[in-house]
C-alpha atoms as a PDB file:
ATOM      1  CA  UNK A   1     -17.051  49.409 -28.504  1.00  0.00           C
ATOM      2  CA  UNK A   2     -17.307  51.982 -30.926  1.00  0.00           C
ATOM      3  CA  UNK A   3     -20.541  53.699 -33.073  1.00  0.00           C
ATOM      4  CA  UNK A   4     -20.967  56.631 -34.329  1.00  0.00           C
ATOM      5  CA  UNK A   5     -21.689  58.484 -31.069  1.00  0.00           C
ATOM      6  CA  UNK A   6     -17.869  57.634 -29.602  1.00  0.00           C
ATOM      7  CA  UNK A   7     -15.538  54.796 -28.457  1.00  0.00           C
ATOM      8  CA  UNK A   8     -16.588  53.189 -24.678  1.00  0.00           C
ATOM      9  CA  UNK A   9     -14.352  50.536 -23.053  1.00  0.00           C
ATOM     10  CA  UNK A  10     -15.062  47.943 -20.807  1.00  0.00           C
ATOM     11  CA  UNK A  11     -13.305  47.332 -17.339  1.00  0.00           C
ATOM     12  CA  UNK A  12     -10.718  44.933 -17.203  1.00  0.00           C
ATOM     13  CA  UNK A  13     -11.176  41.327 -16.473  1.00  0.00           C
ATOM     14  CA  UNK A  14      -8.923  39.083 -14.926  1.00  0.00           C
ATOM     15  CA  UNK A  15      -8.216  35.310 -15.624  1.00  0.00           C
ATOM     16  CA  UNK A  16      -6.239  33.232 -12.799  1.00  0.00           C
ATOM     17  CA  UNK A  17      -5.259  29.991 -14.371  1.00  0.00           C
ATOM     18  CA  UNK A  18      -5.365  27.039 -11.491  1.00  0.00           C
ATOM     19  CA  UNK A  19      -2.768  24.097 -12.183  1.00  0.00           C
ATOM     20  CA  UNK A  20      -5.386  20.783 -11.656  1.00  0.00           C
ATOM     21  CA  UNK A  21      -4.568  18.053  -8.478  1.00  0.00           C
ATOM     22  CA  UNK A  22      -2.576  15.337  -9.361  1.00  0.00           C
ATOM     23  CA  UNK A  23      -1.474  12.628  -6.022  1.00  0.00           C
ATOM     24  CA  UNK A  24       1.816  11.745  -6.521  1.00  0.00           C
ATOM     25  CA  UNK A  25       2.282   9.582  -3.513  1.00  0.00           C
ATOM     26  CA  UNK A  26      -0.636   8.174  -2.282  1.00  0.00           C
ATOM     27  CA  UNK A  27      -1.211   6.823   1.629  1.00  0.00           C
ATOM     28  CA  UNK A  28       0.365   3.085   2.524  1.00  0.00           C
ATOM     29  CA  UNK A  29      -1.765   0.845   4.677  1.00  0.00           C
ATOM     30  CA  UNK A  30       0.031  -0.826   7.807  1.00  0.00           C
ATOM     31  CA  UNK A  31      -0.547  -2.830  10.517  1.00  0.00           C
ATOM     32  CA  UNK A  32       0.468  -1.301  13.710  1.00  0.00           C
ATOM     33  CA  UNK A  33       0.665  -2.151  17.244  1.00  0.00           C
ATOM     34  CA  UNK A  34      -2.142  -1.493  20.069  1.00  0.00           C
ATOM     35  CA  UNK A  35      -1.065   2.519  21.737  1.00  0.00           C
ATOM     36  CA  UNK A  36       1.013   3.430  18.455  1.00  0.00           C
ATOM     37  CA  UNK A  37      -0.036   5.517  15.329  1.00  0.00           C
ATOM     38  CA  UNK A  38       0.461   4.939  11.576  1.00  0.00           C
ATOM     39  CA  UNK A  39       1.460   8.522   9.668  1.00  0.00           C
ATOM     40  CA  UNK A  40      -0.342   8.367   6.833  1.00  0.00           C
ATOM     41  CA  UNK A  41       1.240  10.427   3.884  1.00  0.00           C
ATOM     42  CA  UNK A  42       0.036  11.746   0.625  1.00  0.00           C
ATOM     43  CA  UNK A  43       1.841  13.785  -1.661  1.00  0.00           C
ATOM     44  CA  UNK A  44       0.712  15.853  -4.772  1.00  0.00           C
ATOM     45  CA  UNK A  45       0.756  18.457  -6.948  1.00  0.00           C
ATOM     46  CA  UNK A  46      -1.205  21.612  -7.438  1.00  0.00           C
ATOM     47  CA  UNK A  47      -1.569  25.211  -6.466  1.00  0.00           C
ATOM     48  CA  UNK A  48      -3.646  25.769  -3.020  1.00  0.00           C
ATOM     49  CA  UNK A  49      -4.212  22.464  -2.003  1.00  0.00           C
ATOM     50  CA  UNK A  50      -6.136  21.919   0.815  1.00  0.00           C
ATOM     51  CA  UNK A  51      -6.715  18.523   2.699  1.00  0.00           C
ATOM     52  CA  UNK A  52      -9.519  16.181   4.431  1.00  0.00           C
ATOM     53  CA  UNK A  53      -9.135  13.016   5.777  1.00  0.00           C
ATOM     54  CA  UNK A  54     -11.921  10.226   6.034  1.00  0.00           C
ATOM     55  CA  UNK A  55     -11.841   7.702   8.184  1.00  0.00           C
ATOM     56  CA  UNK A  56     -14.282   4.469   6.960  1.00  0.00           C
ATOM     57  CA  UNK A  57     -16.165   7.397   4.826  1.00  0.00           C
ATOM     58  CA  UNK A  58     -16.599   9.652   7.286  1.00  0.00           C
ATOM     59  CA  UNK A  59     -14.651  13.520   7.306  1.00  0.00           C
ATOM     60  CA  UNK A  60     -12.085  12.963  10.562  1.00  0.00           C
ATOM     61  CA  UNK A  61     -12.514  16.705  12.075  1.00  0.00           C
ATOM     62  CA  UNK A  62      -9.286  18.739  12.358  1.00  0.00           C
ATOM     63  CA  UNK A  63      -7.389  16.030   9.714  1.00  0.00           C
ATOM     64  CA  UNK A  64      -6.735  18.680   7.148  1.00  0.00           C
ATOM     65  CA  UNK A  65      -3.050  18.349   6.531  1.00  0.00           C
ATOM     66  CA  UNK A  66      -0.898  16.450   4.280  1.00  0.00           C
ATOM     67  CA  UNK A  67       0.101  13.839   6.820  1.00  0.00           C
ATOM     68  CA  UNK A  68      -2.216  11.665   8.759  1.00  0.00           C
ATOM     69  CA  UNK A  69      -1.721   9.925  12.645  1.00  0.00           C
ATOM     70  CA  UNK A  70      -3.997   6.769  12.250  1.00  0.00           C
ATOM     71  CA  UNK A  71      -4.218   5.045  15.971  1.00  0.00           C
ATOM     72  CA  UNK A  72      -7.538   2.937  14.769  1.00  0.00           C
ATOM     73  CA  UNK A  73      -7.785   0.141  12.787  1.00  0.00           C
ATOM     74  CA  UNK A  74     -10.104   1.571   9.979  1.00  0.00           C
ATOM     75  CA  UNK A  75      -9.691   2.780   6.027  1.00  0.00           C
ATOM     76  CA  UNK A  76      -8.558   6.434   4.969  1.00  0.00           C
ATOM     77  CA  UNK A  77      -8.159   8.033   2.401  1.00  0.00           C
ATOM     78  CA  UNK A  78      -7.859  11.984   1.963  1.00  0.00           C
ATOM     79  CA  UNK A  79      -9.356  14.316  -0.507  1.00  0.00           C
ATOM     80  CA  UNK A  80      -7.352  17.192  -1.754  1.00  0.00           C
ATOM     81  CA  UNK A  81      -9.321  20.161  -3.272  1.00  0.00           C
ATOM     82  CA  UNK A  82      -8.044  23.348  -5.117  1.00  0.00           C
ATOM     83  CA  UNK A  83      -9.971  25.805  -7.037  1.00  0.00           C
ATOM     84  CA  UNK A  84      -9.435  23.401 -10.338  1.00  0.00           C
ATOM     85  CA  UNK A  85     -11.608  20.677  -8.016  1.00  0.00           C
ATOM     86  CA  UNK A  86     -10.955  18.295  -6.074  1.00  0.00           C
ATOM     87  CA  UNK A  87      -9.227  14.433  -6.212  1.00  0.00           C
ATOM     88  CA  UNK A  88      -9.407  11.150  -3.951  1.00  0.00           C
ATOM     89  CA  UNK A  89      -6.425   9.117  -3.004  1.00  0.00           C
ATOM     90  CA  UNK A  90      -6.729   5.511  -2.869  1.00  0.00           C
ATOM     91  CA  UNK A  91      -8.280   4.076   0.223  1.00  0.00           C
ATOM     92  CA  UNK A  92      -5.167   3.037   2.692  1.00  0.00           C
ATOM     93  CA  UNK A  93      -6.417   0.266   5.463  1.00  0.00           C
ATOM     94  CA  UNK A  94      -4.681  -0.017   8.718  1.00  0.00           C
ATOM     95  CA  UNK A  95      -4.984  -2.636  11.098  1.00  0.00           C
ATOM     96  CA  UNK A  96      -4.066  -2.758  14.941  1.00  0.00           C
ATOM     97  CA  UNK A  97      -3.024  -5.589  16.354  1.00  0.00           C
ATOM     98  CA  UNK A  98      -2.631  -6.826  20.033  1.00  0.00           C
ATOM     99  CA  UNK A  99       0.921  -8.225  19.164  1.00  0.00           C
ATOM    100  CA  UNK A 100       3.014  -8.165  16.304  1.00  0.00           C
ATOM    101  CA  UNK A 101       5.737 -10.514  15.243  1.00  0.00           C
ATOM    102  CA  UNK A 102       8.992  -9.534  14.005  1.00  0.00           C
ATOM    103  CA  UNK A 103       9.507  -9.930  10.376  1.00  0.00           C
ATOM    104  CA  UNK A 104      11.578 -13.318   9.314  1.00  0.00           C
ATOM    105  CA  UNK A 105      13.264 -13.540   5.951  1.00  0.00           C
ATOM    106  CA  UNK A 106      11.856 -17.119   4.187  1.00  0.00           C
ATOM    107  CA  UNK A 107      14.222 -16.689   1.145  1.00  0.00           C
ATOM    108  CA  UNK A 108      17.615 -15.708   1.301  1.00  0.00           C
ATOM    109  CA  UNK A 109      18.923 -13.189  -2.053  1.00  0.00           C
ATOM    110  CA  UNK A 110      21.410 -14.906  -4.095  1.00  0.00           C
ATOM    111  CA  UNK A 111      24.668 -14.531  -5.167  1.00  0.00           C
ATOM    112  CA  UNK A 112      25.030 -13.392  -8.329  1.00  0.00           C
ATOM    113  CA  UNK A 113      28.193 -13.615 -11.170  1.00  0.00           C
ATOM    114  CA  UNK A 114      27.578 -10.810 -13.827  1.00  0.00           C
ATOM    115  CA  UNK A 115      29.886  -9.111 -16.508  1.00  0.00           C
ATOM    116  CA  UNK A 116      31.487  -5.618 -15.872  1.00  0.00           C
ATOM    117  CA  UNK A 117      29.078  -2.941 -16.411  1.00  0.00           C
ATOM    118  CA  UNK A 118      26.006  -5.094 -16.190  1.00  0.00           C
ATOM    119  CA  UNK A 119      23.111  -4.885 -13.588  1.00  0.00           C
ATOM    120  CA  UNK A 120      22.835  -7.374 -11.127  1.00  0.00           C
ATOM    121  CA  UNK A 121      19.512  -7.746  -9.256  1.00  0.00           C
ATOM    122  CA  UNK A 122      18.532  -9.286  -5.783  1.00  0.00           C
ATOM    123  CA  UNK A 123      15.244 -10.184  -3.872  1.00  0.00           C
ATOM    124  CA  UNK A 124      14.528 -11.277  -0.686  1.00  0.00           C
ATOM    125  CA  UNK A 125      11.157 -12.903   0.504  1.00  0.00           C
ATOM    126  CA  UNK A 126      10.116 -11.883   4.128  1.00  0.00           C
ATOM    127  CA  UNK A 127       6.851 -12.703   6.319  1.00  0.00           C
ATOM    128  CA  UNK A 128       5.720 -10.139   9.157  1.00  0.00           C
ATOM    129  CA  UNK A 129       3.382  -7.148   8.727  1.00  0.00           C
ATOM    130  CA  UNK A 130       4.400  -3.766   7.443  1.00  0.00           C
ATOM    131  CA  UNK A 131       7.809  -4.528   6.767  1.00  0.00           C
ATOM    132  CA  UNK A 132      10.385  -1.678   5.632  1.00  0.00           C
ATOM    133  CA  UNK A 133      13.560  -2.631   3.415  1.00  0.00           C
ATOM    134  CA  UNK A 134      17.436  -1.504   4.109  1.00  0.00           C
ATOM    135  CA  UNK A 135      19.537  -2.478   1.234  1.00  0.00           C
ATOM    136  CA  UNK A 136      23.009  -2.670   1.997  1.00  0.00           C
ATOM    137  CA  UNK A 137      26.339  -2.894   0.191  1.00  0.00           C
ATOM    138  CA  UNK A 138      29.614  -4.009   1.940  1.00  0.00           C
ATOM    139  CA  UNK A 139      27.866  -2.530   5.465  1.00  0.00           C
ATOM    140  CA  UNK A 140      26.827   0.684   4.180  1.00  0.00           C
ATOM    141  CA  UNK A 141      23.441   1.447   3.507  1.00  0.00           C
ATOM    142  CA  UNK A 142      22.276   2.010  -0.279  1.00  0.00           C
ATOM    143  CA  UNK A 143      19.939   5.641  -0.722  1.00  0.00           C
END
């Protein structure tokens, strides 16, 4: 600032830019068996992210990670909170059960004649709880 008296300047100020939350994977519900645990996962992006997860609503003490051991039946879902503010993941519901049945494919995939250089796509219909897929080609599994 300047008048006719002199020139004064002001101290510096400092501006810290915070990148906002974003979830990029959010947490998968399950259903688990009786004395195991479900790791719930959530991944996202954003400087100084810092974690809480609720179990049926409620803050779980000491659940401030990224990750997530769920033993009860129950829905969670974690909050993430940065100095832009703060973001919920979807709700993730897991369910114990006394017994679980192994899966059972119901529909078989198909075989398939396609031209060179073309796509060909396969499906598979299963039944069982919290099934995980393995594709395979010729015996070796497909990343």
């Amino acid at each position: 600032m300047t008048d006719p008296a002199g020139t004064i300047s002001s101290a510096n100020a400092t501006v810290t830019v915070t990148d906002g939350t974003a979830i990029v994977t959010q947490p998968r519900s399950a259903t688990i068996l009786a004395g195991t645990s479900q790791t719930l996962e959530v991944e996202a992006t954003g400087a100084g992210l810092s974690y809480q997860w609720h179990k049926d609503g409620t803050a779980i003490a000491g659940a401030t990670s990224a990750t997530y051991d769920a033993t009860e039946t129950g829905t969670y879902d974690v909050v993430l909170t940065n100095a832009a503010g703060n973001v919920a993941s979807s709700s993730a519901a897991v369910a114990v059960s006394a017994t679980l049945a192994a899966p059972a494919i119901t529909t078989q995939p198909a075989a398939q004649t396609v031209n060179s250089g073309m796509r060909a796509t396969f499906a598979v219909g299963v039944s069982g709880t919290s099934v995980a897929y393995q594709w395979y080609r010729n015996g070796t599994g497909i990343v």
